[in-house]
C-alpha atoms as a PDB file:
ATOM      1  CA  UNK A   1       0.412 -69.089  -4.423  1.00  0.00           C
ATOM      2  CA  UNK A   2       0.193 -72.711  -3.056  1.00  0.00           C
ATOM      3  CA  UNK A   3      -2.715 -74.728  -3.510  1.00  0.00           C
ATOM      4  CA  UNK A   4      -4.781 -76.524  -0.895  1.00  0.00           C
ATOM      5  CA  UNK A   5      -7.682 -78.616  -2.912  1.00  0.00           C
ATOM      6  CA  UNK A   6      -7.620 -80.983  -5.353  1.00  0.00           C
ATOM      7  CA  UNK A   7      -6.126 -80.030  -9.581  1.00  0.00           C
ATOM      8  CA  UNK A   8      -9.766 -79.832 -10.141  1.00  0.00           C
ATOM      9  CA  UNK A   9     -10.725 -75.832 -10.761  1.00  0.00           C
ATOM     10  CA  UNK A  10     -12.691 -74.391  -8.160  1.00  0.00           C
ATOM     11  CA  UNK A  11     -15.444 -71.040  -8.821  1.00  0.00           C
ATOM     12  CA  UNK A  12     -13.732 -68.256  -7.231  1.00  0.00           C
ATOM     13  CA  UNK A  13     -14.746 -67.222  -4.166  1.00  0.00           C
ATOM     14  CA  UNK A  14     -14.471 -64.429  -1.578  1.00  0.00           C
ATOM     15  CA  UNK A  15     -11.802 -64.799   1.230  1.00  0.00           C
ATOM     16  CA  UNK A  16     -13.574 -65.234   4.696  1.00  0.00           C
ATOM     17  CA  UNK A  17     -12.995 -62.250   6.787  1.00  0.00           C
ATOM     18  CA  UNK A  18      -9.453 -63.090   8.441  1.00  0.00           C
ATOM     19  CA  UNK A  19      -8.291 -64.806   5.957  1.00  0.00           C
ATOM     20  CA  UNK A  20      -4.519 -64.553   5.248  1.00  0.00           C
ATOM     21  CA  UNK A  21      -2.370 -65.251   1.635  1.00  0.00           C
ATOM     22  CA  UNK A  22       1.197 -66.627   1.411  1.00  0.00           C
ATOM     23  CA  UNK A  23       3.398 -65.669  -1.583  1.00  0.00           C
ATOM     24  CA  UNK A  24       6.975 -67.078  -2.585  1.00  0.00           C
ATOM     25  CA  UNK A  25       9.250 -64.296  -3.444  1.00  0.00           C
ATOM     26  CA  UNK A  26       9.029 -65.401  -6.895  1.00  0.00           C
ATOM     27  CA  UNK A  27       5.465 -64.885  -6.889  1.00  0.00           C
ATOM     28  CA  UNK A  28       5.382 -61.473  -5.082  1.00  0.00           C
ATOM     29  CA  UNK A  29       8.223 -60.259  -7.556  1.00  0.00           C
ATOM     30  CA  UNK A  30       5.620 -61.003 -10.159  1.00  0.00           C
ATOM     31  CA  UNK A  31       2.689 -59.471  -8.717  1.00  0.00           C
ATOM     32  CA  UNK A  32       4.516 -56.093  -8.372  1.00  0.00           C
ATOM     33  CA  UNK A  33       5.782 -56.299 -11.841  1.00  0.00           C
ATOM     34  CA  UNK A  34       2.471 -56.582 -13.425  1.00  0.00           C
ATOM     35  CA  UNK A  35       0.999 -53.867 -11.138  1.00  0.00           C
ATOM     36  CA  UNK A  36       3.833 -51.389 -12.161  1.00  0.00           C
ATOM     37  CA  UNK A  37       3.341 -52.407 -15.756  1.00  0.00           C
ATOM     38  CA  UNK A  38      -0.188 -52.055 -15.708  1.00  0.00           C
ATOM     39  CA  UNK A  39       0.334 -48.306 -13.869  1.00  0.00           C
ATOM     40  CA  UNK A  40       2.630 -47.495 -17.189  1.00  0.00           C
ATOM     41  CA  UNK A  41      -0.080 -48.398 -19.286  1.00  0.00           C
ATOM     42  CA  UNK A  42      -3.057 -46.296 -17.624  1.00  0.00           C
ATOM     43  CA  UNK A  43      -3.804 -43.114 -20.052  1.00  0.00           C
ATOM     44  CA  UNK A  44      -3.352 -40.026 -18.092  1.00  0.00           C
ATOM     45  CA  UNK A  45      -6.208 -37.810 -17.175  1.00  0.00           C
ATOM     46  CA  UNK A  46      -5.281 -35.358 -20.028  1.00  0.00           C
ATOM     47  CA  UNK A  47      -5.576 -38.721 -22.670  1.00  0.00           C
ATOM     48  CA  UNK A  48      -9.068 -39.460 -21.206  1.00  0.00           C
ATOM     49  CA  UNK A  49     -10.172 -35.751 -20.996  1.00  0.00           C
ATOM     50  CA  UNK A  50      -8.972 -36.040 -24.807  1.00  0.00           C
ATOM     51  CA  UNK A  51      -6.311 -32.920 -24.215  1.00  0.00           C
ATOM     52  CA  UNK A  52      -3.189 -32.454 -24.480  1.00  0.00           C
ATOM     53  CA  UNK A  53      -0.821 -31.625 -21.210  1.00  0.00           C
ATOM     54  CA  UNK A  54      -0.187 -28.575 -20.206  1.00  0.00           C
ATOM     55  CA  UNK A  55       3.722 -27.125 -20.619  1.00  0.00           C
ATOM     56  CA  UNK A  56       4.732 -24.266 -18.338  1.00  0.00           C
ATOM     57  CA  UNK A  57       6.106 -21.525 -20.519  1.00  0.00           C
ATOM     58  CA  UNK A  58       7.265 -18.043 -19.922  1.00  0.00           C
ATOM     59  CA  UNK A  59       4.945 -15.630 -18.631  1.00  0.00           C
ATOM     60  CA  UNK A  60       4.190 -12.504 -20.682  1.00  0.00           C
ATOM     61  CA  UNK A  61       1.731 -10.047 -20.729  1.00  0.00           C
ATOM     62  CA  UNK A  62      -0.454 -11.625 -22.901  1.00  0.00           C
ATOM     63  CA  UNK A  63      -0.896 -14.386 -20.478  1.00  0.00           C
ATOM     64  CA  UNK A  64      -2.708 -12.689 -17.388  1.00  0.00           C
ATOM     65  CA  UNK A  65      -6.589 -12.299 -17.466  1.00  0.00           C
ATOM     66  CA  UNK A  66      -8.333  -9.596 -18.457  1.00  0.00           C
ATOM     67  CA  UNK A  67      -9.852  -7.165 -15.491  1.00  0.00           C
ATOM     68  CA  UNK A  68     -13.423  -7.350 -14.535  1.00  0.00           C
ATOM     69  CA  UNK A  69     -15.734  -6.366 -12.053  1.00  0.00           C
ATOM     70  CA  UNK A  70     -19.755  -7.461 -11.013  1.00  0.00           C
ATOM     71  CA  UNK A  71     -21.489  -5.444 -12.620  1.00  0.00           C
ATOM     72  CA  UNK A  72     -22.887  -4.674  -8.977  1.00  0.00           C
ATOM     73  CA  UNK A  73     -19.819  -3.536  -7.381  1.00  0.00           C
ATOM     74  CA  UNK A  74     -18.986  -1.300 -10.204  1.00  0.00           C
ATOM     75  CA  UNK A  75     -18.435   2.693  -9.103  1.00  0.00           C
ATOM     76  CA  UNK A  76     -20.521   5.165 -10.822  1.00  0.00           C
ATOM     77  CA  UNK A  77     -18.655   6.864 -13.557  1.00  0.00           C
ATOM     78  CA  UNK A  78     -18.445  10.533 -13.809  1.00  0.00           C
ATOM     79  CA  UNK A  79     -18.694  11.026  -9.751  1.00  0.00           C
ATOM     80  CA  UNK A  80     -17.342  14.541  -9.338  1.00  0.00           C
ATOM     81  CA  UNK A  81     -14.912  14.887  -6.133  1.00  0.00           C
ATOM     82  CA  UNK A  82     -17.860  16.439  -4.055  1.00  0.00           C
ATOM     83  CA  UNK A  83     -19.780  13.425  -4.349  1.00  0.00           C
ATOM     84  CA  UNK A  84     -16.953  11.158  -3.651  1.00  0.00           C
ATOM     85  CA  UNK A  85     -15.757  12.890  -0.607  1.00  0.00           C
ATOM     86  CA  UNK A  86     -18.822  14.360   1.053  1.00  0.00           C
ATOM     87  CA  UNK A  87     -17.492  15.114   4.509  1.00  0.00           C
ATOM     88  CA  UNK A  88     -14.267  17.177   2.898  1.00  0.00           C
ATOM     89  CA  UNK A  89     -15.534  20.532   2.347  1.00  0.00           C
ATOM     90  CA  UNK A  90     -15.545  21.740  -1.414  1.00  0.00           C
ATOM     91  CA  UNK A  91     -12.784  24.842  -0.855  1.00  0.00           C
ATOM     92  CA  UNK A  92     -10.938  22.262   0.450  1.00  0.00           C
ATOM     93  CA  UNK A  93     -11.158  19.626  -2.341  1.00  0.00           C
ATOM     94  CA  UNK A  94     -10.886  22.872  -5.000  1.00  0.00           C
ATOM     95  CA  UNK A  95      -7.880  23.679  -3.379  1.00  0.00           C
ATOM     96  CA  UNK A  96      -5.857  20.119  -3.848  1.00  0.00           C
ATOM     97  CA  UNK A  97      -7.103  20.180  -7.515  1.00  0.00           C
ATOM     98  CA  UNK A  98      -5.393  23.398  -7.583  1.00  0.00           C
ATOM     99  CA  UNK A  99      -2.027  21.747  -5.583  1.00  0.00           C
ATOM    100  CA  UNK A 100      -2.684  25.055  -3.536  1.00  0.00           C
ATOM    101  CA  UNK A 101      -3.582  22.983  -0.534  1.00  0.00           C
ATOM    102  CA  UNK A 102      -1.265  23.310   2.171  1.00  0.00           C
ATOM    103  CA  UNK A 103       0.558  20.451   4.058  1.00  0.00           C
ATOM    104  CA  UNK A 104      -0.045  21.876   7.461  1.00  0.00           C
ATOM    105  CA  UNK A 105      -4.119  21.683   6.753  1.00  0.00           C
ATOM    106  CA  UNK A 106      -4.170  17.786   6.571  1.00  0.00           C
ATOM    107  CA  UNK A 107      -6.070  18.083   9.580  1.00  0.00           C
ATOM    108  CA  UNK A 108      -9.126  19.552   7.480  1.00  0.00           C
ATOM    109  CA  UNK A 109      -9.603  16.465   5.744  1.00  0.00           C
ATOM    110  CA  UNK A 110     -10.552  14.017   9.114  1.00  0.00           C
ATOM    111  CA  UNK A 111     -13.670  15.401  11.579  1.00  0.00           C
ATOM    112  CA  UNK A 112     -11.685  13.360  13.880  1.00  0.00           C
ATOM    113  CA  UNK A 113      -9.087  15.863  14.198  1.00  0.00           C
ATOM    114  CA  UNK A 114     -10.392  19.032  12.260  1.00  0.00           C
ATOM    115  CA  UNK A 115     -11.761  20.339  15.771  1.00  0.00           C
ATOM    116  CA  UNK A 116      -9.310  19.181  17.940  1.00  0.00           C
ATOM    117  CA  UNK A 117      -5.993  20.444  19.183  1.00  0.00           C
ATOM    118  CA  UNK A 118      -4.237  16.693  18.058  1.00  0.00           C
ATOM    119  CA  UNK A 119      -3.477  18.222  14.958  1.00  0.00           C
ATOM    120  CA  UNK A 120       0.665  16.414  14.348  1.00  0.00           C
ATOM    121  CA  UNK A 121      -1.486  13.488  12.881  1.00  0.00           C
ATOM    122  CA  UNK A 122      -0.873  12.846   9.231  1.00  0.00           C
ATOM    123  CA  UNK A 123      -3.772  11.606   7.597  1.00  0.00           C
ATOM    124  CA  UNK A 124      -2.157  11.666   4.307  1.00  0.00           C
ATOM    125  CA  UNK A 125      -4.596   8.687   3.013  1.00  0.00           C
ATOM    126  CA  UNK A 126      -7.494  10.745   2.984  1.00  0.00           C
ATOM    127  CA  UNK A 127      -5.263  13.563   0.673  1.00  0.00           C
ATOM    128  CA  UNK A 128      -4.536  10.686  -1.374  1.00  0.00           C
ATOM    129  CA  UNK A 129      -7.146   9.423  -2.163  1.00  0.00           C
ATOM    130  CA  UNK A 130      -8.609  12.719  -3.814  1.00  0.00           C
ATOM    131  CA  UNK A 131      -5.704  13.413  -5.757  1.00  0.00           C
ATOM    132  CA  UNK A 132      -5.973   9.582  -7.515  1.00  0.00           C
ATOM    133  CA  UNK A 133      -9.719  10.337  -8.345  1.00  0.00           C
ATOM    134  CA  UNK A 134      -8.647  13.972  -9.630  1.00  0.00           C
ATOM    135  CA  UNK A 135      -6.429  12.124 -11.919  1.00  0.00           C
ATOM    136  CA  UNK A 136      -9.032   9.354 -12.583  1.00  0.00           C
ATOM    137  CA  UNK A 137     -11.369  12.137 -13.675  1.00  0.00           C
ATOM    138  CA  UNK A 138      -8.918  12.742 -16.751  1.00  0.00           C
ATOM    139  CA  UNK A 139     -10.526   9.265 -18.206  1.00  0.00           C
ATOM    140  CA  UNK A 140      -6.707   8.056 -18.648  1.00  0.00           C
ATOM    141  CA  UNK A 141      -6.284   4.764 -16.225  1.00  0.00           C
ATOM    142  CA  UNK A 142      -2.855   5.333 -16.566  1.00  0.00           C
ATOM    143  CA  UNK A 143      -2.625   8.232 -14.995  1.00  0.00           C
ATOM    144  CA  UNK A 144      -4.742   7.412 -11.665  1.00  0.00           C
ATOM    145  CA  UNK A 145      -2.433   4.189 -11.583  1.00  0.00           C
ATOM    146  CA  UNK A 146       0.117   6.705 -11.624  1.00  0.00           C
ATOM    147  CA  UNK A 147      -0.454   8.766  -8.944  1.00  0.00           C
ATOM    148  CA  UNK A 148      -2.100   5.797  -6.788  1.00  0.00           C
ATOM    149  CA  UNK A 149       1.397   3.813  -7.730  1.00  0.00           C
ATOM    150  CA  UNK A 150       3.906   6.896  -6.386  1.00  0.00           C
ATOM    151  CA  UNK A 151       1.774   8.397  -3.658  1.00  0.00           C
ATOM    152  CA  UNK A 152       1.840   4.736  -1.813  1.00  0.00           C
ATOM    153  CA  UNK A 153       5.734   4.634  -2.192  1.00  0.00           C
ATOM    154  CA  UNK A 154       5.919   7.607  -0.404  1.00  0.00           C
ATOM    155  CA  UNK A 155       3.179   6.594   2.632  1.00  0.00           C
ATOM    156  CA  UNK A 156       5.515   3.454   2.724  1.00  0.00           C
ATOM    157  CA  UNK A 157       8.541   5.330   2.770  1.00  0.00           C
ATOM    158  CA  UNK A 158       7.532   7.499   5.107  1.00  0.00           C
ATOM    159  CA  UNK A 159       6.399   4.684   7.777  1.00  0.00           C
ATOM    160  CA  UNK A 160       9.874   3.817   7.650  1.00  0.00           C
ATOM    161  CA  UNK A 161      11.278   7.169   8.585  1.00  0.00           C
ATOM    162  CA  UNK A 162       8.476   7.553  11.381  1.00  0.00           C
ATOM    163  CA  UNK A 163      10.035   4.135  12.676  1.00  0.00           C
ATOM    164  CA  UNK A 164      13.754   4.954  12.520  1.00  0.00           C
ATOM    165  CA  UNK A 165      13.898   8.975  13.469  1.00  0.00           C
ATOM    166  CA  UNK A 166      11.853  11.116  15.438  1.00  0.00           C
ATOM    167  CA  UNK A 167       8.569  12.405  14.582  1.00  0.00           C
ATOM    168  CA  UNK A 168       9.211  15.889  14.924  1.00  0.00           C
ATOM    169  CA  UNK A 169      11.973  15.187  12.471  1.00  0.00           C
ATOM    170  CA  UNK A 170       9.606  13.421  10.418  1.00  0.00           C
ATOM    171  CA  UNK A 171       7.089  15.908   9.904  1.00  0.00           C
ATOM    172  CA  UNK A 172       9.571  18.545   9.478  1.00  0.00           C
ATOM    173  CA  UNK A 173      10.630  16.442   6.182  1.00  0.00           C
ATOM    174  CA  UNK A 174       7.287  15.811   5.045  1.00  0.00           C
ATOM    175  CA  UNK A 175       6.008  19.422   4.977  1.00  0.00           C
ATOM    176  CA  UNK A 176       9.125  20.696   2.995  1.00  0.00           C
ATOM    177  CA  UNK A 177       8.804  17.647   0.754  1.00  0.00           C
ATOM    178  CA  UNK A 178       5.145  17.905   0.220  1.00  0.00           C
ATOM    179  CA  UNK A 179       5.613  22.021  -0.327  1.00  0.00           C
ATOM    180  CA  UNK A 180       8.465  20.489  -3.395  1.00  0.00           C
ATOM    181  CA  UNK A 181       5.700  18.518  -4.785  1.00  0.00           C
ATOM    182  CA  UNK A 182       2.964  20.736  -5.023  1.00  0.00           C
ATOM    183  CA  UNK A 183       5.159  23.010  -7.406  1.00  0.00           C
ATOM    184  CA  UNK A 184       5.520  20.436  -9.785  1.00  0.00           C
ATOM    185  CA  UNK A 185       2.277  18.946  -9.487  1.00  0.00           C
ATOM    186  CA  UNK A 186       0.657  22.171 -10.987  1.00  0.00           C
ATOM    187  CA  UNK A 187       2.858  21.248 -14.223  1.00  0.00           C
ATOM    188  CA  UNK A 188       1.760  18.009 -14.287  1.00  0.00           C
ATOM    189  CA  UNK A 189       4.451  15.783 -12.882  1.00  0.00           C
ATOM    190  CA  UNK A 190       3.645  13.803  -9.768  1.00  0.00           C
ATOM    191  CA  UNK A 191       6.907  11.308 -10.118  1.00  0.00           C
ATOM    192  CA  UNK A 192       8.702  12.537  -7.264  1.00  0.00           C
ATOM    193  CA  UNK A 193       6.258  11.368  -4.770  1.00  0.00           C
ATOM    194  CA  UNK A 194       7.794   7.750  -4.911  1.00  0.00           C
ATOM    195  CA  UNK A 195      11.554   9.299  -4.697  1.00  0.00           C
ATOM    196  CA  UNK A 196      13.166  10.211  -1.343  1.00  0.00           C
ATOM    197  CA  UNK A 197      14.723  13.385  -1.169  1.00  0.00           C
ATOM    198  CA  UNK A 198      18.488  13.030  -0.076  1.00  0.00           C
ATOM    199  CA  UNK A 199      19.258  16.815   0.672  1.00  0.00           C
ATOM    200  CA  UNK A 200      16.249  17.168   3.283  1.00  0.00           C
ATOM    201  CA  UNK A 201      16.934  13.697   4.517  1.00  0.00           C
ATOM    202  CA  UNK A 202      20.203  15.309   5.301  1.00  0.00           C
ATOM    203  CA  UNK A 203      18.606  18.313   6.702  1.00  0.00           C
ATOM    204  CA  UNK A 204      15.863  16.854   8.928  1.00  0.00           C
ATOM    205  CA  UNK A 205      16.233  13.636   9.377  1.00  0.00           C
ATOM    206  CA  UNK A 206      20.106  12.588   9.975  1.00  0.00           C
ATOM    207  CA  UNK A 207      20.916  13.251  13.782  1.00  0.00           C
ATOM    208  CA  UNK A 208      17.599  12.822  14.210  1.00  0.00           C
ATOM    209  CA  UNK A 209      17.394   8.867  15.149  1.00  0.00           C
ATOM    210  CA  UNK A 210      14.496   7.295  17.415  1.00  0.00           C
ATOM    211  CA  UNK A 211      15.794   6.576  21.092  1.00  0.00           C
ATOM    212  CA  UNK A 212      13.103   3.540  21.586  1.00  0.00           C
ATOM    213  CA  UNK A 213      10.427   2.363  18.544  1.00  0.00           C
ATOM    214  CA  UNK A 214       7.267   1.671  20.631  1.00  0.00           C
ATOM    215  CA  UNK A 215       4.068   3.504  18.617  1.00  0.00           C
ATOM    216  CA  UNK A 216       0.852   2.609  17.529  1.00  0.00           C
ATOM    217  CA  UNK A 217       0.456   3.114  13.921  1.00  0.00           C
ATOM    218  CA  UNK A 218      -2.029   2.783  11.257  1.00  0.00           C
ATOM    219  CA  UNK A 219      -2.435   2.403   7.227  1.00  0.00           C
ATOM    220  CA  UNK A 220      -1.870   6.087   5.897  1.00  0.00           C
ATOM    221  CA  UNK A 221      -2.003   7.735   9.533  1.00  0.00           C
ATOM    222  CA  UNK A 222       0.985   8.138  11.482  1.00  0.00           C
ATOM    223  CA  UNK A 223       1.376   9.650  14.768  1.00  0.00           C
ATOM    224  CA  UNK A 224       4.191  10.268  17.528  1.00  0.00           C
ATOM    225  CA  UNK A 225       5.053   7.457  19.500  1.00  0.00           C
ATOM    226  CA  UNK A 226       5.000   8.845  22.950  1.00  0.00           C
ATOM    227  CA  UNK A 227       6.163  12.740  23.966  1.00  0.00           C
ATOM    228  CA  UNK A 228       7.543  14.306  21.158  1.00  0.00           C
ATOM    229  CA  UNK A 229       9.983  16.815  20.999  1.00  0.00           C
ATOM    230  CA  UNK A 230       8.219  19.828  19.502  1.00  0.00           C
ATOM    231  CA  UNK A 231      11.401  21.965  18.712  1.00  0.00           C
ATOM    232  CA  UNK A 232      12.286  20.901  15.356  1.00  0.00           C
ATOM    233  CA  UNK A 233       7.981  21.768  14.301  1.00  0.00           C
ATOM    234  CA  UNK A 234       6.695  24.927  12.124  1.00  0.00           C
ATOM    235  CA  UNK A 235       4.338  26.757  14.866  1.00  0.00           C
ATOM    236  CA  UNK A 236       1.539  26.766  13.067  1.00  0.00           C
ATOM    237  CA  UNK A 237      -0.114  29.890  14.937  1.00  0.00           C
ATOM    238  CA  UNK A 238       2.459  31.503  14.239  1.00  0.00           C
ATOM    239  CA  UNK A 239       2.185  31.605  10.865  1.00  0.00           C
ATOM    240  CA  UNK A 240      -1.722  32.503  11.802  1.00  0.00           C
ATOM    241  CA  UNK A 241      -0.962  35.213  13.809  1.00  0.00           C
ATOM    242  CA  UNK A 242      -1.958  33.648  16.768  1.00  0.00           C
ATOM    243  CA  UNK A 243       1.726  33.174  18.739  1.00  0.00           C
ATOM    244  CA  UNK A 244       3.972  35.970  20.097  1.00  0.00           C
ATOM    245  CA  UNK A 245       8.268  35.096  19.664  1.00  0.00           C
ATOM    246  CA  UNK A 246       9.064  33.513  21.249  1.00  0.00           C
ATOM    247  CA  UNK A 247       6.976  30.001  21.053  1.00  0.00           C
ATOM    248  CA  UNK A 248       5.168  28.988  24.115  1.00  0.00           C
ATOM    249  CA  UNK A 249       5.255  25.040  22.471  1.00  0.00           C
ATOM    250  CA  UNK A 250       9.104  25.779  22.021  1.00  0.00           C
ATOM    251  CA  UNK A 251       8.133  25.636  17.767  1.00  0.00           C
ATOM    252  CA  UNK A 252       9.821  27.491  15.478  1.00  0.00           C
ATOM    253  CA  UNK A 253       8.511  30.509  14.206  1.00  0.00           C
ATOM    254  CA  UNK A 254       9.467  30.633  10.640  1.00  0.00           C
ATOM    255  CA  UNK A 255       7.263  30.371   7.361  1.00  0.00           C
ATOM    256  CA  UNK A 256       5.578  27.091   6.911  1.00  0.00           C
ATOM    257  CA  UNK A 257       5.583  28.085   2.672  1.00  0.00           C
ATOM    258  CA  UNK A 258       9.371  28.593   2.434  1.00  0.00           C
ATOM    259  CA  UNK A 259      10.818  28.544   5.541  1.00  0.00           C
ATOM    260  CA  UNK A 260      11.879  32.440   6.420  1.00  0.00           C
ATOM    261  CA  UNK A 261      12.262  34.112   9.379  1.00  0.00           C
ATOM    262  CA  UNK A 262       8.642  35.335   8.844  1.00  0.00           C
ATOM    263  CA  UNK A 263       4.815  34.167   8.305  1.00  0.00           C
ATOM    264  CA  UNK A 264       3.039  32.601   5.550  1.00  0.00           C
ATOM    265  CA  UNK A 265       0.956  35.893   5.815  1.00  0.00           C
ATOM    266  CA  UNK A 266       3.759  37.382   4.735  1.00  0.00           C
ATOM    267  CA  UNK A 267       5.363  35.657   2.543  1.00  0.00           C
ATOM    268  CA  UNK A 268       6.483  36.673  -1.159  1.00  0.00           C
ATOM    269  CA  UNK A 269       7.828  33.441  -2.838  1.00  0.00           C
ATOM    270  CA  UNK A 270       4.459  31.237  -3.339  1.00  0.00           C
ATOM    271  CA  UNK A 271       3.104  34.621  -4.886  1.00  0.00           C
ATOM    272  CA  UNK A 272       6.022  34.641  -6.852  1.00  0.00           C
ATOM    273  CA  UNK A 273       5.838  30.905  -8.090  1.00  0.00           C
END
């Protein structure tokens, strides 16, 4: 930097406001050398801190946390079903504990619809739901991660069928599937939820494909997407008694348990299971 004063030394003062600095390149050249030299030299914040850095390594199992809860958000343990599902009535929640519960009585489990005649709405969460705590109630966290783990590959699975193919074809497939399941539920494996099932995909859903995708979904609860074509349905009150052949709601009038030309009054193969 040049000088302007006398070779005397001067005390060193501060710059006026405004002031400006000129620098030869040699000089500037060795102002950013010593700056980058001094940057080198700085001890890192680990060196300070007195640690060493941290290395990414592979992640294992031993390397996520362990699980906790507040102590106030913590459920009550040993809540029987009745007190976790108060509005269900207890035949009801006997009856999926049993896996005698049947498909077409989803409505039961939603006041919303368990008076009313909307009754193609599948509120499979609720169902859910009371089969994970059934299998929580074994005291085997496995298990109720299990069942939670399967039965939400199947709500997702089945969101993407309601999107692609009709919903009559859609419910058609998920009675017959959920009549499979119930079967092998009572013998303790509940696997199958998370598979899809090829041969009634064949059955009821190929042919079957949406004209236009417009609906109003939600998590859990699906519902037709505008009028639906009723022919491909199980007539319900029909298999109540309650419908003379042939159906007034163009359903068809065969057994919602197996599917024969008959009611679930009388039918022979559940007794037989």
């Amino acid at each position: 930097m040049q000088e302007t004063s006398g070779s005397s030394a001067t005390p060193a003062t501060v710059p006026p406001p405004g002031a400006s600095f000129s620098f030869t390149s040699e000089e500037l050249a060795q102002l950013l050398g010593t700056i980058v030299s001094k940057l080198q030299r700085a001890p890192t914040a680990e060196a300070v801190a007195g640690t060493s850095p941290v290395v990414p390594s592979q992640v294992t199992a031993e390397s996520f946390p362990a699980f906790s809860m507040a102590s106030g958000s913590q459920p009550t343990p040993g809540m029987s079903l009745l007190d976790q599902f108060p509005s269900v009535k207890a035949g009801v929640l006997l009856d999926i504990a049993r896996h005698d519960f049947e498909p077409s009585d989803l409505y039961k489990l939603d006041s919303k619809y368990r008076d009313k005649a909307e009754r193609s709405v599948l509120d499979l969460s609720v169902y859910f739901r009371i089969l994970t705590a059934f299998a929580s109630s074994s005291g085997n966290p496995l298990f109720s991660c299990h069942v939670a783990t399967s039965t939400m590959e199947y709500l997702c699975q089945l969101q993407k069928f309601h999107e692609e193919y009709q919903w009559s074809a859609v419910l058609s497939y998920h009675m017959e599937f959920h009549h499979r399941r119930l079967r092998e539920m009572t013998r303790g494996d509940y696997s199958k939820w998370g598979m899809i099932d090829a041969s009634l995909q064949v059955q009821h859903l190929f042919g079957r494909e949406r004209v236009r995708t417009a609906g109003h979904s939600q998590a859990g609860v699906l519902k037709p997407a505008g009028p639906r074509d009723a022919s491909g349905e199980v007539c319900q009150n029909f298999n109540r008694g309650k419908c003379d052949s042939p159906c007034r709601n163009r359903r068809a009038h065969k057994c919602s348990t197996c599917g024969g030309d008959h009611s679930a009054a009388a039918c022979t193969s559940k007794a037989s299971a």
